[in-house]
PDB file of N, CA and C in Angstrom:
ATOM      1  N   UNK A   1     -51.445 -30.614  36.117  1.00  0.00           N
ATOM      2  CA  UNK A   1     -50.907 -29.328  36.506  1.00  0.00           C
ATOM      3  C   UNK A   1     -49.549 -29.085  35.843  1.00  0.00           C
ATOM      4  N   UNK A   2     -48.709 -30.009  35.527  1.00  0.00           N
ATOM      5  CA  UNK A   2     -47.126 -30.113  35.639  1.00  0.00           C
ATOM      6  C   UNK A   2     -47.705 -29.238  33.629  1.00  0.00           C
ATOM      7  N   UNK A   3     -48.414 -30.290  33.135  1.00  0.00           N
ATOM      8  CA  UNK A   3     -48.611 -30.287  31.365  1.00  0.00           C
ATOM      9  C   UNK A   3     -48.719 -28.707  31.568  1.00  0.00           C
ATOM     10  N   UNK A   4     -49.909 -27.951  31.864  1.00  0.00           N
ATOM     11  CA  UNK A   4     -50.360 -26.416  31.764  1.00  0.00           C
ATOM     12  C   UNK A   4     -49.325 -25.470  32.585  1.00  0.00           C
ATOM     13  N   UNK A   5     -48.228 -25.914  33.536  1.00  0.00           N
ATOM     14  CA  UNK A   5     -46.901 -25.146  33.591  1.00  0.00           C
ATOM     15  C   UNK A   5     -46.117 -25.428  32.255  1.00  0.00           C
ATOM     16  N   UNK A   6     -46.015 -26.074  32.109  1.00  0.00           N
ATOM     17  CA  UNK A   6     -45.502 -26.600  30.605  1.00  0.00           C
ATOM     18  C   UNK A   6     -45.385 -25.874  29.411  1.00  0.00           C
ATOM     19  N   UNK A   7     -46.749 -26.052  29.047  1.00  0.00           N
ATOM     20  CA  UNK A   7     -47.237 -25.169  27.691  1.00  0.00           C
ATOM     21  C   UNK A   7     -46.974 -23.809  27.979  1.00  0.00           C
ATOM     22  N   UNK A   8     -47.551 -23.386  29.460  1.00  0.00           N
ATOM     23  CA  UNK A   8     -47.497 -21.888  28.985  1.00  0.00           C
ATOM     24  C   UNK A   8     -46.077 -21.312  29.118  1.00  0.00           C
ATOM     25  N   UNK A   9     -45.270 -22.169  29.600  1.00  0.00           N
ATOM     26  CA  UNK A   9     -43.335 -21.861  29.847  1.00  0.00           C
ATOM     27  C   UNK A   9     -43.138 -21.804  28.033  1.00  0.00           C
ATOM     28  N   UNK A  10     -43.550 -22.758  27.794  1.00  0.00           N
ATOM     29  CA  UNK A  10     -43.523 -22.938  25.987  1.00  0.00           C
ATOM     30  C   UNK A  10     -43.810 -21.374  25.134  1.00  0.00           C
ATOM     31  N   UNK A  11     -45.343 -20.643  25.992  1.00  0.00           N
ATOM     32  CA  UNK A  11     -45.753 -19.835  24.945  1.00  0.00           C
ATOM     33  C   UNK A  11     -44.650 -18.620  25.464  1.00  0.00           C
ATOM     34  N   UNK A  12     -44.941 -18.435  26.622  1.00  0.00           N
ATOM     35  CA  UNK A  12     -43.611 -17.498  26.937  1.00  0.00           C
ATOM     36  C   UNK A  12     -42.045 -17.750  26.479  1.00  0.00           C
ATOM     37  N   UNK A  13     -41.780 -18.861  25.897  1.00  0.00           N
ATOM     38  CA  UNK A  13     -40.768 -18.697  24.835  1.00  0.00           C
ATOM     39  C   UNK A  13     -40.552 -18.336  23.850  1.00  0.00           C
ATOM     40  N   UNK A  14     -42.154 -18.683  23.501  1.00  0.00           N
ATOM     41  CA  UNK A  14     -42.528 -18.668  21.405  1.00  0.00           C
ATOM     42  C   UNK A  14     -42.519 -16.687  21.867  1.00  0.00           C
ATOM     43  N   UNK A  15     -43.478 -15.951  23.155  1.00  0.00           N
ATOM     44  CA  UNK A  15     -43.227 -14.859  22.714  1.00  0.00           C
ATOM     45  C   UNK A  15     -42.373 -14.417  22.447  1.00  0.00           C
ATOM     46  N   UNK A  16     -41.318 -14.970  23.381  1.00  0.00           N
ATOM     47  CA  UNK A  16     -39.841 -14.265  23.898  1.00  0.00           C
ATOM     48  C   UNK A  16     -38.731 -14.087  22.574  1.00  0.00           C
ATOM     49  N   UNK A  17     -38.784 -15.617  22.126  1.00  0.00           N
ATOM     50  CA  UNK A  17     -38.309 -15.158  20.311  1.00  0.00           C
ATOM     51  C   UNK A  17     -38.847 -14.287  19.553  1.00  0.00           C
ATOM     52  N   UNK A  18     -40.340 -14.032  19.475  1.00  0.00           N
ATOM     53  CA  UNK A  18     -40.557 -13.014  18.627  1.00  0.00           C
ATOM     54  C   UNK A  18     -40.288 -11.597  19.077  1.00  0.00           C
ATOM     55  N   UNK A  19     -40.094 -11.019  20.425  1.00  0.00           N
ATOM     56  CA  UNK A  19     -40.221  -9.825  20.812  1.00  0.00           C
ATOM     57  C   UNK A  19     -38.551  -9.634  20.494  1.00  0.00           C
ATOM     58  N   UNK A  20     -37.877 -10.697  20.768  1.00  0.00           N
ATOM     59  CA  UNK A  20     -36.503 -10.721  20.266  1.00  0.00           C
ATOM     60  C   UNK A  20     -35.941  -9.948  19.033  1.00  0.00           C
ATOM     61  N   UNK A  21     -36.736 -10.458  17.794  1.00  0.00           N
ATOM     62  CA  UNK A  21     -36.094 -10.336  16.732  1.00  0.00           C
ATOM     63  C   UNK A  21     -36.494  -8.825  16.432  1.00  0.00           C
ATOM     64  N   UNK A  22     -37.443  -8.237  17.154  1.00  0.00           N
ATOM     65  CA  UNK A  22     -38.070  -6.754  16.924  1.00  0.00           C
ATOM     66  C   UNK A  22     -37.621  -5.683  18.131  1.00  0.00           C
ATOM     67  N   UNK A  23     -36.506  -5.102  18.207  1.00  0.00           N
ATOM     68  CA  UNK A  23     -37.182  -4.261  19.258  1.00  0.00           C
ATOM     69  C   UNK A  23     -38.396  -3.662  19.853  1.00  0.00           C
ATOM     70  N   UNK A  24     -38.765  -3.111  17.988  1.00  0.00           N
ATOM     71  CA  UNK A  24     -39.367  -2.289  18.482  1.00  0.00           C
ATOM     72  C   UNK A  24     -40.794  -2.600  18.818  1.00  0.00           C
ATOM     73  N   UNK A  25     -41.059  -4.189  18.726  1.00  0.00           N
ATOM     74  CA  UNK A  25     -42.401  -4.850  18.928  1.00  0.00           C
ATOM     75  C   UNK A  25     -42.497  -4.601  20.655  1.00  0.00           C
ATOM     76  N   UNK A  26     -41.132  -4.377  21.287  1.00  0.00           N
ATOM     77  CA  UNK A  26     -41.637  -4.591  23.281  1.00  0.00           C
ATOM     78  C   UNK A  26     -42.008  -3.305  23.562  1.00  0.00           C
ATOM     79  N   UNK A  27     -41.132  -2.051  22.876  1.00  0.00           N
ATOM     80  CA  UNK A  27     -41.630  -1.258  23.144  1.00  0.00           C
ATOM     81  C   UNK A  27     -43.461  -0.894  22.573  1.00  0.00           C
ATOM     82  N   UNK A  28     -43.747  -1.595  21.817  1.00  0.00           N
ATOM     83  CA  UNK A  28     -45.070  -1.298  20.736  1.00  0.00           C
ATOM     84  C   UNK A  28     -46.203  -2.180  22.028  1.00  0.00           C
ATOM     85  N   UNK A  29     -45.703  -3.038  22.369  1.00  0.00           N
ATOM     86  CA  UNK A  29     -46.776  -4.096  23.720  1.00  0.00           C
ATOM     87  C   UNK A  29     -46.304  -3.603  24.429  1.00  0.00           C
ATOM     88  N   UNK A  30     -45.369  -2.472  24.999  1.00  0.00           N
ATOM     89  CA  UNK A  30     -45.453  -1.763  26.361  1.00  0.00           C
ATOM     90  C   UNK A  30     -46.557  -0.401  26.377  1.00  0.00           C
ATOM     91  N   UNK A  31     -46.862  -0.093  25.261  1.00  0.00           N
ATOM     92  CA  UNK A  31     -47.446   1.014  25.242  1.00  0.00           C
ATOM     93  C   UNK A  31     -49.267   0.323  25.093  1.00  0.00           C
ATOM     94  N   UNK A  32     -49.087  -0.691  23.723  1.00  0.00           N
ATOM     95  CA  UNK A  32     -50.242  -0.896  24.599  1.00  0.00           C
ATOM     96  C   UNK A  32     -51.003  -1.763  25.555  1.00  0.00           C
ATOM     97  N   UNK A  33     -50.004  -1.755  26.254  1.00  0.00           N
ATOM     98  CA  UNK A  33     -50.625  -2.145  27.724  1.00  0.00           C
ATOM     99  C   UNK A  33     -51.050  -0.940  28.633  1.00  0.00           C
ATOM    100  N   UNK A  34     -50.165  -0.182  28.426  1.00  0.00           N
ATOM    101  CA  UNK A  34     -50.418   1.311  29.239  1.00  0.00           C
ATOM    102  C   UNK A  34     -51.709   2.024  28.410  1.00  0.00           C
ATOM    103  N   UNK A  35     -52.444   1.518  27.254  1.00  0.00           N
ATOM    104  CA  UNK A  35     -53.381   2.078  27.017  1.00  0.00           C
ATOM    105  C   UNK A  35     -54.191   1.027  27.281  1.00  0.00           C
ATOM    106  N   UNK A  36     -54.193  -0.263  27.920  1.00  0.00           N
ATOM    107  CA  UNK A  36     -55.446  -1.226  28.275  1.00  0.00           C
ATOM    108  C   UNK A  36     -55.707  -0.124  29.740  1.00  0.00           C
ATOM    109  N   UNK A  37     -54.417  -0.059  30.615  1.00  0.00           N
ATOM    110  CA  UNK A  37     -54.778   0.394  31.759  1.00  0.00           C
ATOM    111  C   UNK A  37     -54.901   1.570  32.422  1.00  0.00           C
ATOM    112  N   UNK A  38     -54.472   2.500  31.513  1.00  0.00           N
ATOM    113  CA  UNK A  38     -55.311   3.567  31.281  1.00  0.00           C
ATOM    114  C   UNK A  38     -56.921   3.600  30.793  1.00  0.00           C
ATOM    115  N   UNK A  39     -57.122   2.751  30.301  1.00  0.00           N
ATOM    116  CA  UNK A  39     -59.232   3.215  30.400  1.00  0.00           C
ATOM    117  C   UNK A  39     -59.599   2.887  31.559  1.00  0.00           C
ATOM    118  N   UNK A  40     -58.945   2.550  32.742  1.00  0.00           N
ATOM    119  CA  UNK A  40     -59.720   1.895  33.612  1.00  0.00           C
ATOM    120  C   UNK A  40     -58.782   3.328  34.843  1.00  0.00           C
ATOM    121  N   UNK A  41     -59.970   3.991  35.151  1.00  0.00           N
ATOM    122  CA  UNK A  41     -59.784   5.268  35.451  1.00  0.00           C
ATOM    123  C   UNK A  41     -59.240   5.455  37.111  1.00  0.00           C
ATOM    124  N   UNK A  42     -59.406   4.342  37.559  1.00  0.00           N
ATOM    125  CA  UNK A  42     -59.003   4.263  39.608  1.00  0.00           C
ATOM    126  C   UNK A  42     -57.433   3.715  39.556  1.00  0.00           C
ATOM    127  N   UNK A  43     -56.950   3.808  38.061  1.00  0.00           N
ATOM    128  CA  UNK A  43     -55.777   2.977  38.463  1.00  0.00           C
ATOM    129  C   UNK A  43     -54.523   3.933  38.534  1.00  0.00           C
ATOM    130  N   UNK A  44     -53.642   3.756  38.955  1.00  0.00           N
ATOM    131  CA  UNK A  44     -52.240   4.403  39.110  1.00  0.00           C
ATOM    132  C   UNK A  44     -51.162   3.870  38.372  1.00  0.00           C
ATOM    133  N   UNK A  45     -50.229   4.663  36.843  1.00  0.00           N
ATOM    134  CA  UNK A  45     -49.545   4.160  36.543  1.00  0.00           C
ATOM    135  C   UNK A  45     -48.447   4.675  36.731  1.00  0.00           C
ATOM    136  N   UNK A  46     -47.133   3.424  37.122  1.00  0.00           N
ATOM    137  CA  UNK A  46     -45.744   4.373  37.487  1.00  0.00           C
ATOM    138  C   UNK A  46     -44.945   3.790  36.430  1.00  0.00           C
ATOM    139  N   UNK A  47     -44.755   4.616  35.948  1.00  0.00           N
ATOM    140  CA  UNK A  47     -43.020   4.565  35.144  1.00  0.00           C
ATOM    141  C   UNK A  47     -42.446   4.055  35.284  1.00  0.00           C
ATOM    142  N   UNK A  48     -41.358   3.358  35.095  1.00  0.00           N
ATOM    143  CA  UNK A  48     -40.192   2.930  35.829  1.00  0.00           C
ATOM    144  C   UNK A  48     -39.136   3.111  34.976  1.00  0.00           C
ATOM    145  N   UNK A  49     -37.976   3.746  35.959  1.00  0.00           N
ATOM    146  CA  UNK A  49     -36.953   4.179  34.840  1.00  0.00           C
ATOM    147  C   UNK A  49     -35.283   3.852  35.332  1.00  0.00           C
ATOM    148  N   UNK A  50     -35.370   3.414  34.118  1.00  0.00           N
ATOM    149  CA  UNK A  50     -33.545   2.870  34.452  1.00  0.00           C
ATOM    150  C   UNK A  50     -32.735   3.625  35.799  1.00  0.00           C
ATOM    151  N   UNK A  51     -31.486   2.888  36.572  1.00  0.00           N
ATOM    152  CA  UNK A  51     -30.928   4.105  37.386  1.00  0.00           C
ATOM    153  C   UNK A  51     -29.979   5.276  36.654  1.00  0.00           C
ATOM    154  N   UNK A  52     -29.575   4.195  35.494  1.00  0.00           N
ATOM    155  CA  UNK A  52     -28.472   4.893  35.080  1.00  0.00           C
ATOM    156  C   UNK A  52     -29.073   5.889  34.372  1.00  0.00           C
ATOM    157  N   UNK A  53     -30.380   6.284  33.688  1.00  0.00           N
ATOM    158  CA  UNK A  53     -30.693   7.387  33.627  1.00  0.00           C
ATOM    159  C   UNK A  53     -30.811   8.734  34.421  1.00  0.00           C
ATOM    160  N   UNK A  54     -30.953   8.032  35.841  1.00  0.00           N
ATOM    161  CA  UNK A  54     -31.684   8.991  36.634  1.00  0.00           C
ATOM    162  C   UNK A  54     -29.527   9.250  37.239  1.00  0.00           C
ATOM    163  N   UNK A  55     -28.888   8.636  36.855  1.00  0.00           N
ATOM    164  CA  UNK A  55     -27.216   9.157  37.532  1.00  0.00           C
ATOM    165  C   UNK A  55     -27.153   9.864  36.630  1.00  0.00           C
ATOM    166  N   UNK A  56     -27.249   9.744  35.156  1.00  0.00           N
ATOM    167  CA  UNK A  56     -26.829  10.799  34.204  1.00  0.00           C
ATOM    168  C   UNK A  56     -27.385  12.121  34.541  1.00  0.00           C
ATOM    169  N   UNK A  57     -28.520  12.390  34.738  1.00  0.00           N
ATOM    170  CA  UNK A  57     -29.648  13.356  34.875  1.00  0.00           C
ATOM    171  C   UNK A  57     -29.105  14.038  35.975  1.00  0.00           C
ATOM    172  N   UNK A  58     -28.749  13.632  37.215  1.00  0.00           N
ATOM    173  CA  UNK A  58     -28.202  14.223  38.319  1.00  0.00           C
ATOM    174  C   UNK A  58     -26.832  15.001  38.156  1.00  0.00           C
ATOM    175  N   UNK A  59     -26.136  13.538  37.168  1.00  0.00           N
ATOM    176  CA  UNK A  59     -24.779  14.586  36.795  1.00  0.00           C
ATOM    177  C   UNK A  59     -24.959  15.843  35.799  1.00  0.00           C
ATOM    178  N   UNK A  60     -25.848  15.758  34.926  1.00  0.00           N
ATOM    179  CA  UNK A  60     -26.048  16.974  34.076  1.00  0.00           C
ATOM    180  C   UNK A  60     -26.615  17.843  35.233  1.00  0.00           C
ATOM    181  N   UNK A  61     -26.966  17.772  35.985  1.00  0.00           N
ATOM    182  CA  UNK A  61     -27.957  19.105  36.653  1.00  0.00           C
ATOM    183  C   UNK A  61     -26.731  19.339  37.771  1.00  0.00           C
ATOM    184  N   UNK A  62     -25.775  18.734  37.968  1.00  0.00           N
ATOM    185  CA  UNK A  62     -24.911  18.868  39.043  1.00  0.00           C
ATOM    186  C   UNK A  62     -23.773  19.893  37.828  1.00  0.00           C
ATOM    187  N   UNK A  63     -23.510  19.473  36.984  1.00  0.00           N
ATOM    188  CA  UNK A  63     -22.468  19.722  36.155  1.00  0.00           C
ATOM    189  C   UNK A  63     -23.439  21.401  35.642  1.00  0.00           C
ATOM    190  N   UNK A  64     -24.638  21.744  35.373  1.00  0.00           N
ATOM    191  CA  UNK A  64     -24.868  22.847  35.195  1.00  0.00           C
ATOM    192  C   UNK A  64     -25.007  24.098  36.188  1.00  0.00           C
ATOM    193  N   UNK A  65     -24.906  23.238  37.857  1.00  0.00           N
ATOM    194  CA  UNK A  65     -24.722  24.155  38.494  1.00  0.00           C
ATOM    195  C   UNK A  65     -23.551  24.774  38.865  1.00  0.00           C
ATOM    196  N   UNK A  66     -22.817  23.844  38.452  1.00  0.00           N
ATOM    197  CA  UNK A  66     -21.102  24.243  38.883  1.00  0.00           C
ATOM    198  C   UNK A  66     -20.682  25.254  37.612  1.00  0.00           C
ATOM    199  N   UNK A  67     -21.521  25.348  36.455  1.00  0.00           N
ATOM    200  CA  UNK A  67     -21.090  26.303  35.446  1.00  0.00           C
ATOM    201  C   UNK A  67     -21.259  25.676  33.880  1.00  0.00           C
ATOM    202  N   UNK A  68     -21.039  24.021  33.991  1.00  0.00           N
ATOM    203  CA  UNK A  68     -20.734  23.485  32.422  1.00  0.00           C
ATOM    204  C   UNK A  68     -20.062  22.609  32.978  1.00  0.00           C
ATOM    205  N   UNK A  69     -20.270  21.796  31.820  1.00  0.00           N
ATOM    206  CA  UNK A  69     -19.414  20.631  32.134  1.00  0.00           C
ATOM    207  C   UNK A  69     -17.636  20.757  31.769  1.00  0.00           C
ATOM    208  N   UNK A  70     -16.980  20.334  32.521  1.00  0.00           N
ATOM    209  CA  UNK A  70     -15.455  20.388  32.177  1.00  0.00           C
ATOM    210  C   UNK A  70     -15.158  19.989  30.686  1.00  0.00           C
ATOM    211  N   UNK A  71     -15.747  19.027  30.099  1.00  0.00           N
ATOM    212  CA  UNK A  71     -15.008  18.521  29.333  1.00  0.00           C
ATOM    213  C   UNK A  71     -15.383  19.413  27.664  1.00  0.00           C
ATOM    214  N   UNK A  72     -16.555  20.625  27.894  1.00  0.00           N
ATOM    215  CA  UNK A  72     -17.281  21.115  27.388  1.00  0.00           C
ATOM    216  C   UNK A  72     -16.928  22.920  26.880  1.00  0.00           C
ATOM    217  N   UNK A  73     -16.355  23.118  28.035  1.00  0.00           N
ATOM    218  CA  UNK A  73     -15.906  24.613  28.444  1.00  0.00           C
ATOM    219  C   UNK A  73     -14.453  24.989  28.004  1.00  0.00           C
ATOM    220  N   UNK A  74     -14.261  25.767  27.232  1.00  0.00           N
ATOM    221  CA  UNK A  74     -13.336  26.713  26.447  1.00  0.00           C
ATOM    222  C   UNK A  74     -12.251  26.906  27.541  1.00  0.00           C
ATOM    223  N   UNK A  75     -11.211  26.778  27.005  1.00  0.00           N
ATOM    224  CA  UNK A  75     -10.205  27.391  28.303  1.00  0.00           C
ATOM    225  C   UNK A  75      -9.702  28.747  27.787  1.00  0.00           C
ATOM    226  N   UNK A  76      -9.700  29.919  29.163  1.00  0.00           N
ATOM    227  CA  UNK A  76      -9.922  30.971  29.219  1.00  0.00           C
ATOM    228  C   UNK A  76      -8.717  31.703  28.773  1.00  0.00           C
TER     229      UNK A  76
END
């Protein structure tokens, strides 16, 4: 049991260097994973998205209701 925790701690390293040296290889195996589990039609996929996106997003929609953003707006 101990050997086959072993190896596969091993292969999850060997991936972990290669996804390393590529960004853009995690994003390229995130997508297709979302197309393995997408053919399989009962399933539910959620997003998941940074917070600090979702604070920026709030401050832009907070900052467009007040008029513009301060740091943005012409002084009168």
């Amino acid at each position: 049991h101990a050997e086959g925790e072993m190896q596969a701690s091993e292969k999850l390293l060997e991936a972990a260097r290669v996804l390393a040296q590529s960004p853009q290889a995690m994003q390229l195996r995130y997508l297709q994973t979302l197309v393995n589990i997408a053919g399989d039609k009962t399933s539910t996929i959620v997003f998941p998205m940074p917070i600090d996106i979702l604070d920026a997003l709030a401050r832009i929609i907070g900052e467009a209701g007040r008029g513009g953003n301060e740091s943005t707006r012409r002084p009168s």
